[in-house]
N, C-alpha and C. Protein backbone atom coordinates (compact mmCIF):
# COMPACT_ATOMS: atom_id res chain seq x y z
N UNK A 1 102.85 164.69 145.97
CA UNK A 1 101.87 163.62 146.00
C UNK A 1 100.49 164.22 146.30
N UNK A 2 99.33 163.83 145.11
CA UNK A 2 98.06 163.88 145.69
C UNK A 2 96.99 163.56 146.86
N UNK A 3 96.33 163.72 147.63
CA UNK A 3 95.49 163.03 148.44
C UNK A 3 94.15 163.28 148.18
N UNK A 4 93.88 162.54 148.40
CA UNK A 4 91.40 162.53 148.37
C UNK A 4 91.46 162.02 149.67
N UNK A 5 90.53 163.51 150.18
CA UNK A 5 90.08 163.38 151.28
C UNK A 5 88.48 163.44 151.55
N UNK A 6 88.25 162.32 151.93
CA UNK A 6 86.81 161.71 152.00
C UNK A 6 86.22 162.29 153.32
N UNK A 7 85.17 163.06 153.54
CA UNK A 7 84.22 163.00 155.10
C UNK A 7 83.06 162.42 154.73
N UNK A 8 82.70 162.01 155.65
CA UNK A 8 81.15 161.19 155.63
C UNK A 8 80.88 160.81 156.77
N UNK A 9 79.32 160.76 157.29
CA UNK A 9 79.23 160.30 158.57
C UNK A 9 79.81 160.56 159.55
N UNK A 10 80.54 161.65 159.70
CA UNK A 10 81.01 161.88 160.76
C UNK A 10 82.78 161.94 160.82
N UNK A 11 83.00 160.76 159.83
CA UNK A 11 84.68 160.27 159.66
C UNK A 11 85.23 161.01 158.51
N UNK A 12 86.92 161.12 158.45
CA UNK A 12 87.20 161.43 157.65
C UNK A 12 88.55 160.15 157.16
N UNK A 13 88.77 159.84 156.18
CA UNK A 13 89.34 158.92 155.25
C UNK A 13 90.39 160.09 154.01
N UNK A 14 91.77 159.50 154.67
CA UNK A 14 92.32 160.13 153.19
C UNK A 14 93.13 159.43 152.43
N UNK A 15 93.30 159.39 151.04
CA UNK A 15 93.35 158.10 150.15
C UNK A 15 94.79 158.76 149.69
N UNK A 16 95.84 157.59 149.20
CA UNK A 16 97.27 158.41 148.56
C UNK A 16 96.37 158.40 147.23
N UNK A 17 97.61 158.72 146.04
CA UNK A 17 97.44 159.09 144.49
C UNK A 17 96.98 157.61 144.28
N UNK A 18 97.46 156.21 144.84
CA UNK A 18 97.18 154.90 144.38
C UNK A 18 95.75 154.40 144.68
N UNK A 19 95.09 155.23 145.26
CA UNK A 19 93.85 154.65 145.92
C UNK A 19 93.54 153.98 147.22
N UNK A 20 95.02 153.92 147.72
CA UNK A 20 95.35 153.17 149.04
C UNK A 20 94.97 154.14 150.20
N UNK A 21 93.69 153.55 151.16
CA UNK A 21 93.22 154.25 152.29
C UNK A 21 94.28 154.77 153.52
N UNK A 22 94.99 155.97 153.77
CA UNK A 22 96.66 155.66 154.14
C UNK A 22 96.07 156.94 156.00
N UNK A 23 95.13 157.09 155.85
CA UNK A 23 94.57 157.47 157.25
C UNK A 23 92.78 157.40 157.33
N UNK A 24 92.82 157.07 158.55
CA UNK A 24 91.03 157.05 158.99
C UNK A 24 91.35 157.77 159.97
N UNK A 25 89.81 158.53 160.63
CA UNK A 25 89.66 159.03 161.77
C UNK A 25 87.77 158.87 162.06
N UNK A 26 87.55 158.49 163.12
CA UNK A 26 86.12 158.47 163.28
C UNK A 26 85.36 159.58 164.25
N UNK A 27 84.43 159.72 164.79
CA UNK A 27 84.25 160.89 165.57
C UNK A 27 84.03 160.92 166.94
N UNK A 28 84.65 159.60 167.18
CA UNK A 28 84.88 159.19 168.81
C UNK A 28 86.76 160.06 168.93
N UNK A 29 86.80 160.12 167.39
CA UNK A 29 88.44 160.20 168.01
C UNK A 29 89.25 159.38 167.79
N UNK A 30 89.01 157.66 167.18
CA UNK A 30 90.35 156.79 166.81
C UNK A 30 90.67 157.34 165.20
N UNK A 31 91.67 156.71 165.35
CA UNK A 31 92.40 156.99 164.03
C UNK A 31 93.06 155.89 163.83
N UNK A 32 93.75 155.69 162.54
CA UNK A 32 94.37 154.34 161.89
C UNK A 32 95.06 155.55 160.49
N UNK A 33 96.33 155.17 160.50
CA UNK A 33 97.14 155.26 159.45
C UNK A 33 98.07 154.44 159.18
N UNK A 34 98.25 154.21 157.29
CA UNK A 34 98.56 152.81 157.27
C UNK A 34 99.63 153.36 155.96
N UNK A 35 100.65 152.67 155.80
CA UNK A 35 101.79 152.49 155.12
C UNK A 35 101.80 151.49 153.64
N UNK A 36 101.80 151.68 152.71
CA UNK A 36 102.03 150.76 151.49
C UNK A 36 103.09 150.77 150.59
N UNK A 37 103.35 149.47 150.11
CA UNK A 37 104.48 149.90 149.45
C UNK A 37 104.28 149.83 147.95
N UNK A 38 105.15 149.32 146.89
CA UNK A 38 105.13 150.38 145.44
C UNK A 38 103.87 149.27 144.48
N UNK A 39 103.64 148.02 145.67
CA UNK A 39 102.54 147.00 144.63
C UNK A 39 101.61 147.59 145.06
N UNK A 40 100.81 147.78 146.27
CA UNK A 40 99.61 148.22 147.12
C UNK A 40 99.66 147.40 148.18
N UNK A 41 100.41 146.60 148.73
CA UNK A 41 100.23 146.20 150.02
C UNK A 41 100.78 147.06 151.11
N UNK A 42 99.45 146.63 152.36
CA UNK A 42 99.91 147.24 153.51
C UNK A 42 100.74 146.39 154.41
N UNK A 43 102.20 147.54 154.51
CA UNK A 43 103.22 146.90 154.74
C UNK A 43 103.23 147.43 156.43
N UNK A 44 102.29 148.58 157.17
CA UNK A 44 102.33 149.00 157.98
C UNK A 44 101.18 149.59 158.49
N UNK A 45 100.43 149.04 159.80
CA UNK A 45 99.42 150.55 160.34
C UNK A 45 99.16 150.20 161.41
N UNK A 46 99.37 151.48 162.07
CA UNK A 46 98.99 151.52 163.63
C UNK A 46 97.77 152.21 163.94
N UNK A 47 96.73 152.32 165.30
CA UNK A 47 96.03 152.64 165.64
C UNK A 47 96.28 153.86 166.61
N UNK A 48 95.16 154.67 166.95
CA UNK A 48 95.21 155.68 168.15
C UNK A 48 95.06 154.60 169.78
N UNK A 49 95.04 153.46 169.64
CA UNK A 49 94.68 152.98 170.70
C UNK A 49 96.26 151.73 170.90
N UNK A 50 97.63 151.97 170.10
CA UNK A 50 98.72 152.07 170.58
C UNK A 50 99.11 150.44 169.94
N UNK A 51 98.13 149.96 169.06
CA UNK A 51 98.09 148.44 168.73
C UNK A 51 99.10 149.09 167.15
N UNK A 52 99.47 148.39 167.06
CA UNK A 52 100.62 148.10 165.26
C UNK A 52 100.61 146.94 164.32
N UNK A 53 100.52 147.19 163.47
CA UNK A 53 100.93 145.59 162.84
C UNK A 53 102.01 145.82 161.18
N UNK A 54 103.17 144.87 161.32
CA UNK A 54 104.23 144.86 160.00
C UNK A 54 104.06 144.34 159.08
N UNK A 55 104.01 144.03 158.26
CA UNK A 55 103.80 143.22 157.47
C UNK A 55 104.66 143.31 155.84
N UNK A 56 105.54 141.87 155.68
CA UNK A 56 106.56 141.88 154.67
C UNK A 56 106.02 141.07 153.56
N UNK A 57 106.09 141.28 152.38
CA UNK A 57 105.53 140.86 150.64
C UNK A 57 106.57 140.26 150.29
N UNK A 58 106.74 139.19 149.25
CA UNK A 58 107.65 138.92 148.37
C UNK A 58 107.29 139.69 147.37
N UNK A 59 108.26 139.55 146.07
CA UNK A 59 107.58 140.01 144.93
C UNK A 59 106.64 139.63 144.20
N UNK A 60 105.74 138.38 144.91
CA UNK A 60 104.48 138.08 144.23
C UNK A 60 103.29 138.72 144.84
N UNK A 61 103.63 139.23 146.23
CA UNK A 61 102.56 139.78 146.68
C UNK A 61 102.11 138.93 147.87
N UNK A 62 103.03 137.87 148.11
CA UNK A 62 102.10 137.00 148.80
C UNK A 62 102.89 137.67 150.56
N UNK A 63 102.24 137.54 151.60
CA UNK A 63 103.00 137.88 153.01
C UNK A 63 103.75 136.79 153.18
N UNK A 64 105.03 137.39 153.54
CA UNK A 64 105.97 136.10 154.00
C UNK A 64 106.49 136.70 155.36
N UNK A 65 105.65 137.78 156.20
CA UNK A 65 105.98 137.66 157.75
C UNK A 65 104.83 139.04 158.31
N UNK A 66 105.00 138.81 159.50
CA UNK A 66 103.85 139.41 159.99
C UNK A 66 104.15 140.02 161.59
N UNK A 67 104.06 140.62 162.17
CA UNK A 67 104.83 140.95 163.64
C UNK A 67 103.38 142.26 164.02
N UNK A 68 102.92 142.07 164.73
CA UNK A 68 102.28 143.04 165.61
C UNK A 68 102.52 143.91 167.21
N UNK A 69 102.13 144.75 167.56
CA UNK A 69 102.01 144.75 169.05
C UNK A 69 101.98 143.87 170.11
N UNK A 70 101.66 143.18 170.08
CA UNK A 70 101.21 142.19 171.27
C UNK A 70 102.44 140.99 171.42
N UNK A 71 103.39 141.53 170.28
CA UNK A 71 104.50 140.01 169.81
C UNK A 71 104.19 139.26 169.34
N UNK A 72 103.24 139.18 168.40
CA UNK A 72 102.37 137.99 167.62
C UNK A 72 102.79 138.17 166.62
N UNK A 73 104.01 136.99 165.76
CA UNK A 73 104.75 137.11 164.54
C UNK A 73 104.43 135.48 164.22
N UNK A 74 104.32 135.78 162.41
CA UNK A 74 104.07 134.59 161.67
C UNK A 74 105.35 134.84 160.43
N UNK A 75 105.69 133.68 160.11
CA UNK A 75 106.55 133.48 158.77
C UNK A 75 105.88 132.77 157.58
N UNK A 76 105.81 132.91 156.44
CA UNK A 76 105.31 131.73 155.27
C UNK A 76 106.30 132.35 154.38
N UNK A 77 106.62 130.64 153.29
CA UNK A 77 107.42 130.83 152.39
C UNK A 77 106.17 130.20 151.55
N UNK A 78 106.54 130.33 150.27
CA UNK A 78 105.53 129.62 148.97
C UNK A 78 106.36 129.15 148.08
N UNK A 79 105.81 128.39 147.04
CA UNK A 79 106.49 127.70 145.88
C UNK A 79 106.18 128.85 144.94
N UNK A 80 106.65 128.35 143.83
CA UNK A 80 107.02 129.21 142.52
C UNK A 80 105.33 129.22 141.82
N UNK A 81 104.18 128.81 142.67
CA UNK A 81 102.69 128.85 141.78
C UNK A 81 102.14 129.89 142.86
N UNK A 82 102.71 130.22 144.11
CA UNK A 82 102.09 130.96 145.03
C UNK A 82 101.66 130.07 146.05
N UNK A 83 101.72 128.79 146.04
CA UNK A 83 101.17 128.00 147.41
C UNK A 83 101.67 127.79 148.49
N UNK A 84 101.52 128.19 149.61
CA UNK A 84 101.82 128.49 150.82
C UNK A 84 102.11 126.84 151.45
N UNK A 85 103.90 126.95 151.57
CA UNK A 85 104.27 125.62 151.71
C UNK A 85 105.14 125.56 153.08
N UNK A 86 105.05 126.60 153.82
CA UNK A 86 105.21 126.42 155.25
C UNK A 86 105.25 127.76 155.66
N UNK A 87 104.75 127.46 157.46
CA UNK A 87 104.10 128.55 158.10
C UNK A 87 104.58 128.47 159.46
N UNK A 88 104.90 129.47 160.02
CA UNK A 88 105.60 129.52 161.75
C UNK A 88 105.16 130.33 162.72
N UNK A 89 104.76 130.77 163.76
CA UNK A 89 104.45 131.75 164.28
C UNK A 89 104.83 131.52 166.19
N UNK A 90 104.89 132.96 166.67
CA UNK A 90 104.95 132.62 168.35
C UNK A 90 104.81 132.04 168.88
N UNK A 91 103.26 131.41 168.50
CA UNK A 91 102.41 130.66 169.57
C UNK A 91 103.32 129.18 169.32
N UNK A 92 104.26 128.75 168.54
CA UNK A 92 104.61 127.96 168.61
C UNK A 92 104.20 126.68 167.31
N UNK A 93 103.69 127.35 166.75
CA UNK A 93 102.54 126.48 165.71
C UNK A 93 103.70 126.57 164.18
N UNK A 94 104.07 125.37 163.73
CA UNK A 94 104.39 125.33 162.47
C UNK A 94 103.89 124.16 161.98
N UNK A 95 104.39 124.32 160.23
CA UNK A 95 103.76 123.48 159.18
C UNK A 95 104.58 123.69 158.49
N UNK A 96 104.48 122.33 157.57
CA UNK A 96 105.29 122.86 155.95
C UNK A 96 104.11 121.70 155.30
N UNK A 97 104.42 121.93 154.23
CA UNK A 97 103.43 121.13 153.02
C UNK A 97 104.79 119.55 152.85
N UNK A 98 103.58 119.10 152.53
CA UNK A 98 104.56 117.25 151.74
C UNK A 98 104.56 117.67 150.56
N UNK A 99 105.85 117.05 150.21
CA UNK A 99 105.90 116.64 148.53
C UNK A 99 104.64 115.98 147.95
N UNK A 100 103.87 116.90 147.15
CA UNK A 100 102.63 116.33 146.38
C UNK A 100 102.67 114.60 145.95
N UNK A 101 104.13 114.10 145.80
CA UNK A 101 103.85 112.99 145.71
C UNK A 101 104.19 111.65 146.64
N UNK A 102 103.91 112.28 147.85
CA UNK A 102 104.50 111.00 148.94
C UNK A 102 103.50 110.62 149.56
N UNK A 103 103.41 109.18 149.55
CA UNK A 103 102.51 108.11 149.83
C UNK A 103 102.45 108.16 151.04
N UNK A 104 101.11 108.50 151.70
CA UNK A 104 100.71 108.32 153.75
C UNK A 104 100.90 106.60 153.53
N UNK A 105 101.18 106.22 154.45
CA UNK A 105 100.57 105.02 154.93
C UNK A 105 99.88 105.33 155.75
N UNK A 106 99.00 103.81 156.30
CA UNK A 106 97.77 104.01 156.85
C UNK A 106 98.40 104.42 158.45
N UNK A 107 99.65 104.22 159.13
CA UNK A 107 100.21 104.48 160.02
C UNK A 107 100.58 105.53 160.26
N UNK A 108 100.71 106.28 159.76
CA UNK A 108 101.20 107.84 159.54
C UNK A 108 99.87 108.40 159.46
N UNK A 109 98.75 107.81 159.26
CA UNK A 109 97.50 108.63 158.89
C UNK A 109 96.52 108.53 160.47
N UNK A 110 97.03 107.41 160.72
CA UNK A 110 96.08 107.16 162.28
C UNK A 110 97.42 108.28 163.47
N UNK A 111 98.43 107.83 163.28
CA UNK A 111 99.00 109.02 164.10
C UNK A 111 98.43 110.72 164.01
N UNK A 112 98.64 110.91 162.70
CA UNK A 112 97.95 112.35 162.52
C UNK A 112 96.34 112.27 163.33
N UNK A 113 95.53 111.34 163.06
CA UNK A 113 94.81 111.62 163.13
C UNK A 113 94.24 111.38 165.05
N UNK A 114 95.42 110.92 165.46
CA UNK A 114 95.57 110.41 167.16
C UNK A 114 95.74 111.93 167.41
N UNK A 115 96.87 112.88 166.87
CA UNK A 115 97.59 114.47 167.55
C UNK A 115 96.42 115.10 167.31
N UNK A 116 95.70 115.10 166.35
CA UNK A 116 94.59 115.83 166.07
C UNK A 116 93.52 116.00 167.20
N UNK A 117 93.43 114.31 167.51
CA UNK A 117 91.84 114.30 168.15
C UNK A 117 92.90 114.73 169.91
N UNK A 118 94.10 114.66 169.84
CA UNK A 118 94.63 115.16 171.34
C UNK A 118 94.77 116.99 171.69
N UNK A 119 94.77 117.12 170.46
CA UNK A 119 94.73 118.70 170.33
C UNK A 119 93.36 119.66 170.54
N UNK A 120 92.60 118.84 169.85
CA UNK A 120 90.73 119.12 169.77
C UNK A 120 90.84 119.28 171.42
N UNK A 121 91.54 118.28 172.54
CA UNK A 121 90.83 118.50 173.69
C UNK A 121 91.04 119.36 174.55
């Protein structure tokens, strides 16, 4: 495998054969090297300062999970156009999308809009 190795300013940057930036270093001393897989997403990179982050693709490219250092993990699935039709993470926070064709009533719309304005506070 090829590499291009970039200096400038002080830093040095080295690129795989794909063009994918796969280490930094600056001249304080951090560094970042990062992992991709066979589309170009970064599926992996950690820092000199001990932080990480994972990150999983379907075959469209889109992230369908996410996990870092700190324990901060998200899930999304999508439909067959790429639209992100539900989402999960640590903090406790999920979603999914409605069927494009189901009717709110106006009761369902003042509730949402009651959790909303209880959440804002």
């Amino acid at each position: 495998m090829k590499y291009k190795i970039k200096q400038e300013n002080r830093t040095t940057t080295i690129f795989d054969n794909k063009g994918n930036k796969i280490y930094y270093e600056d001249s304080d001393g951090y560094w970042r090297k990062s992992k991709f897989d066979n589309k170009g997403n970064e599926i992996y990179w950690e820092g000199s300062d001990g932080f990480w982050v994972k990150r999983k693709f379907d075959n469209k490219g889109n992230k369908i999970y996410y996990e870092d250092s700190n324990g901060y993990w998200g899930k999304s699935k999508y439909d067959n156009k790429g639209n992100e039709i539900y989402y999960e993470d640590s903090d406790g926070y999920k979603w999914e999308a409605e069927p494009k064709d189901k009717i709110i009533t106006a009761k369902d719309l003042n509730n949402c809009l009651k959790k909303l304005k209880e959440n804002l506070k």
